[in-house]
N, C-alpha and C. Protein backbone atom coordinates (compact mmCIF):
# COMPACT_ATOMS: atom_id res chain seq x y z
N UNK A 1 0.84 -1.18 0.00
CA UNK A 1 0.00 0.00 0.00
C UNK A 1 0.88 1.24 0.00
N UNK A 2 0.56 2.51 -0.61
CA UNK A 2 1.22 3.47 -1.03
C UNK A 2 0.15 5.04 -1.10
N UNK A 3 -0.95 4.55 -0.98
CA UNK A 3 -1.94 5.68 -0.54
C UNK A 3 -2.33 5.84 0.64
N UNK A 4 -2.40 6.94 1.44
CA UNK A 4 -2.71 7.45 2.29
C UNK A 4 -4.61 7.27 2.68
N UNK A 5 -4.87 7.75 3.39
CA UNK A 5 -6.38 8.06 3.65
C UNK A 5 -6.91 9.10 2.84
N UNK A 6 -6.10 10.18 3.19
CA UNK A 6 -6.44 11.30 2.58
C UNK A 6 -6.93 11.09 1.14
N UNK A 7 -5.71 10.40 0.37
CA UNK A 7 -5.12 10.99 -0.65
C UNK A 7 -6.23 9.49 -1.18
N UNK A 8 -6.40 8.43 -0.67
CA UNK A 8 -7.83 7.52 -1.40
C UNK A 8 -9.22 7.91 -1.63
N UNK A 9 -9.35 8.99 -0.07
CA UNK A 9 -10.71 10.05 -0.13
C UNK A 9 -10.96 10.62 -1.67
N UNK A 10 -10.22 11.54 -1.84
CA UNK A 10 -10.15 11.90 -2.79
C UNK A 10 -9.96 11.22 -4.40
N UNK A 11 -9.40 10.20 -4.51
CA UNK A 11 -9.45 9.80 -5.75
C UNK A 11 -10.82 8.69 -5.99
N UNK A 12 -11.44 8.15 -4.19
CA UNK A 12 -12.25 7.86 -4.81
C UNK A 12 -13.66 8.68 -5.05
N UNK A 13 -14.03 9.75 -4.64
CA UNK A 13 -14.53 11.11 -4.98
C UNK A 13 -14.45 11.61 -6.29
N UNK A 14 -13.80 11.61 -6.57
CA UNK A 14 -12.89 12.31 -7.68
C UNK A 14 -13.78 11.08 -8.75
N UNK A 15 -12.71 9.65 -8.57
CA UNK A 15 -13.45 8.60 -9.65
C UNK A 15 -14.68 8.67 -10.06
N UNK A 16 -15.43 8.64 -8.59
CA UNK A 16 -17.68 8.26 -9.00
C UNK A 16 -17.92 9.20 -9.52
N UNK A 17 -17.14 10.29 -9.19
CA UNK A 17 -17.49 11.63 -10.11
C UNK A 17 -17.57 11.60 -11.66
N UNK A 18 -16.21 11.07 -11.64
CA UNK A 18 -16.04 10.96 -13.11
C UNK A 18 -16.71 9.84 -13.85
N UNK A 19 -16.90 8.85 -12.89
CA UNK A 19 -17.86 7.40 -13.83
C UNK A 19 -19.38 8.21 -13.84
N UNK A 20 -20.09 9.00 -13.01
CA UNK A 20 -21.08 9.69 -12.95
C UNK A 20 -21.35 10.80 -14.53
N UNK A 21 -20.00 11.34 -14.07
CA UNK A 21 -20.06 12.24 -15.27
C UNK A 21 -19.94 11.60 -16.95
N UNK A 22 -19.77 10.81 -16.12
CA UNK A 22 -19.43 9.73 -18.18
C UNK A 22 -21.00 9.41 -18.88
N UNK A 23 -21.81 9.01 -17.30
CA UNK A 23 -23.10 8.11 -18.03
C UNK A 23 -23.88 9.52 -18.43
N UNK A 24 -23.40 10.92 -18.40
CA UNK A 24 -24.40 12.08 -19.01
C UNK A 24 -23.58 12.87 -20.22
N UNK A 25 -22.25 12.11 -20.54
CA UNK A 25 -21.49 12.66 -21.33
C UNK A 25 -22.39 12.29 -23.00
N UNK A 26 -21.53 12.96 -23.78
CA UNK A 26 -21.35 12.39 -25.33
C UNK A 26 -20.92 11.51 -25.51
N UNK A 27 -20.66 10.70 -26.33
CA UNK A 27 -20.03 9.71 -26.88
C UNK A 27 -18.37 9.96 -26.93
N UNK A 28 -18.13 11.33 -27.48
CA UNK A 28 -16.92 11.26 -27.34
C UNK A 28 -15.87 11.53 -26.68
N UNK A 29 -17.09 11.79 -25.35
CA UNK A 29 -15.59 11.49 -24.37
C UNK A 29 -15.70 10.26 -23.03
N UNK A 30 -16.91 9.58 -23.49
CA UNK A 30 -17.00 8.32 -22.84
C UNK A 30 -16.06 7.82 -22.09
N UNK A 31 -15.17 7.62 -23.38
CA UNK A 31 -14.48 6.34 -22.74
C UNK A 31 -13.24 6.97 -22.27
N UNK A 32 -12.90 8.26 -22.38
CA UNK A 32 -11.68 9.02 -21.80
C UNK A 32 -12.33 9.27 -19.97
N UNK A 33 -13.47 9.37 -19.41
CA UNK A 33 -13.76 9.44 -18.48
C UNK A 33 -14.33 8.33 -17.87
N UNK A 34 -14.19 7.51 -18.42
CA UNK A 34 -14.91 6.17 -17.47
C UNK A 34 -13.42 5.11 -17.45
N UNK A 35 -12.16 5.99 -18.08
CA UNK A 35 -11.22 5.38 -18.18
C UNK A 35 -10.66 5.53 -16.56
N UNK A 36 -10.34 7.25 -16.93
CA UNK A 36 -10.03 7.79 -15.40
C UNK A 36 -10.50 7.77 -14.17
N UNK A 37 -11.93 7.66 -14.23
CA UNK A 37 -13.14 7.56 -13.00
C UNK A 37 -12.43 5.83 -12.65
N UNK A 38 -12.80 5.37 -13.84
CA UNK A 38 -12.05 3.97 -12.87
C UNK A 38 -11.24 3.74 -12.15
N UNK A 39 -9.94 4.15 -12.80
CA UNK A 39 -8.69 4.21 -12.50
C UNK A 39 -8.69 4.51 -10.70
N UNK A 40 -9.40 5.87 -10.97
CA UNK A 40 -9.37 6.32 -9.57
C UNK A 40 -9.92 5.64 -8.42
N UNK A 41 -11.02 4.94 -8.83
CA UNK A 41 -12.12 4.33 -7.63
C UNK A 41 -11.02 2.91 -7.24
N UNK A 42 -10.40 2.12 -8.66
CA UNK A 42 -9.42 0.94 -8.36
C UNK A 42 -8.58 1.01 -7.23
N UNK A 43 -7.88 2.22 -7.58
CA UNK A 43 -6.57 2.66 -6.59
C UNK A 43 -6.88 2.75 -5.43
N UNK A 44 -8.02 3.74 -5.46
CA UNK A 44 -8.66 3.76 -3.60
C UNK A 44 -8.67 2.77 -3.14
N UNK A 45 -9.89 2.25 -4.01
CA UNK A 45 -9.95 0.43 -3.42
C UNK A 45 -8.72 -0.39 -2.73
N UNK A 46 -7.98 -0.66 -3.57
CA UNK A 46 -6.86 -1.27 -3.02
C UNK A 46 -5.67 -0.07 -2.14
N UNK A 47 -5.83 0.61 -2.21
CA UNK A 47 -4.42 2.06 -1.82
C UNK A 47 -3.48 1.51 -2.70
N UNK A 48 -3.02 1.04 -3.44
CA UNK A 48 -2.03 1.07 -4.42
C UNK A 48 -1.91 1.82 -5.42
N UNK A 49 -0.95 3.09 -5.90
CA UNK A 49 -0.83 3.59 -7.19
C UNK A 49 0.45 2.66 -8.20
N UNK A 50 0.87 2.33 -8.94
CA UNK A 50 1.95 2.13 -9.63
C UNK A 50 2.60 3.31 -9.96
N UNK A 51 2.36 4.15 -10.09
CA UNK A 51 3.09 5.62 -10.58
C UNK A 51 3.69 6.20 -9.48
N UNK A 52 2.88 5.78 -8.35
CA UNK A 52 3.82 6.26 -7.26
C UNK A 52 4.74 5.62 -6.74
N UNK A 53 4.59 4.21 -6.80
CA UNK A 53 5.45 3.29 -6.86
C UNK A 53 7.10 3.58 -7.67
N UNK A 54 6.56 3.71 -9.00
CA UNK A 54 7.75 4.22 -10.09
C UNK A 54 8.61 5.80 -9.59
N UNK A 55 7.53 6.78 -8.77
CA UNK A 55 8.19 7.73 -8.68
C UNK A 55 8.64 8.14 -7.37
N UNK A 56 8.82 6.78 -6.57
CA UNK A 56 9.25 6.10 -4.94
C UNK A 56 8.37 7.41 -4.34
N UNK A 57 7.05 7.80 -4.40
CA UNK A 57 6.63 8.59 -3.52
C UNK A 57 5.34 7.46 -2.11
N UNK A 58 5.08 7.37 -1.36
CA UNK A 58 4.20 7.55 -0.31
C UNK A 58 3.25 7.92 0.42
N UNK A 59 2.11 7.82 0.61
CA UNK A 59 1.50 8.97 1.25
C UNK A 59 0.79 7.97 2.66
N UNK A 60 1.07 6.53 2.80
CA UNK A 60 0.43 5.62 3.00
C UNK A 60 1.26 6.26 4.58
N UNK A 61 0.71 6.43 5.78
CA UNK A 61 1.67 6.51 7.48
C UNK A 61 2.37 5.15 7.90
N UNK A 62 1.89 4.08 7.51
CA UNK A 62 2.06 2.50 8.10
C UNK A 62 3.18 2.01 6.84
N UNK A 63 3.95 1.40 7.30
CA UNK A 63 5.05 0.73 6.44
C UNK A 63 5.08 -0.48 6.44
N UNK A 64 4.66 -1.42 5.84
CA UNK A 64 4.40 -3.19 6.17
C UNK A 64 5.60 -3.19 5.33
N UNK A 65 6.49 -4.71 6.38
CA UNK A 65 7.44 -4.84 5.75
C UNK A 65 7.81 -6.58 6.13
N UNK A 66 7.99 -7.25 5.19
CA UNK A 66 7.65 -8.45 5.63
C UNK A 66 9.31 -9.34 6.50
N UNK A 67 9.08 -10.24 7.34
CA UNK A 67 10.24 -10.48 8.18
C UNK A 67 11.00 -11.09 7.44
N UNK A 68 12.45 -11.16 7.92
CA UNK A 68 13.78 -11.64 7.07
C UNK A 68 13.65 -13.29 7.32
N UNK A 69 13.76 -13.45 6.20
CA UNK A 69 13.83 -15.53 6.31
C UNK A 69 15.11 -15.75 6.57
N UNK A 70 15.50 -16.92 7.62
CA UNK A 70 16.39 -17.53 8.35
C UNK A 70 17.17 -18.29 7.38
């Protein structure tokens, strides 16, 4: 995990918003917002970003770290 509380609040806010805003869109920007709305609600879900991963950032307070094998 790599998301914070905060920072899942918000993207999953952010996501329903955007899957919300898709089902009153046009056609052509459907699938550019039900891309991102997803994206966002996924990440919350789990607290995992990959991008933040790639760009060694954090926002997660708790550090799980698994024990050293003997």
């Amino acid at each position: 995990m790599n998301l914070g509380l905060n920072d899942r609040v918000i993207r999953l806010i952010s996501g329903l918003g955007l899957v919300t805003f898709d089902y009153l869109a046009t056609a052509n920007w459907e699938l550019v917002l039900l891309l991102f709305g997803t994206w966002g609600v996924l990440t919350s879900a789990f607290g995992f970003c990959p991008f933040y991963r790639v760009m060694g950032y954090n926002t997660c307070p708790t550090s799980f770290s698994t024990p050293a094998s003997n």
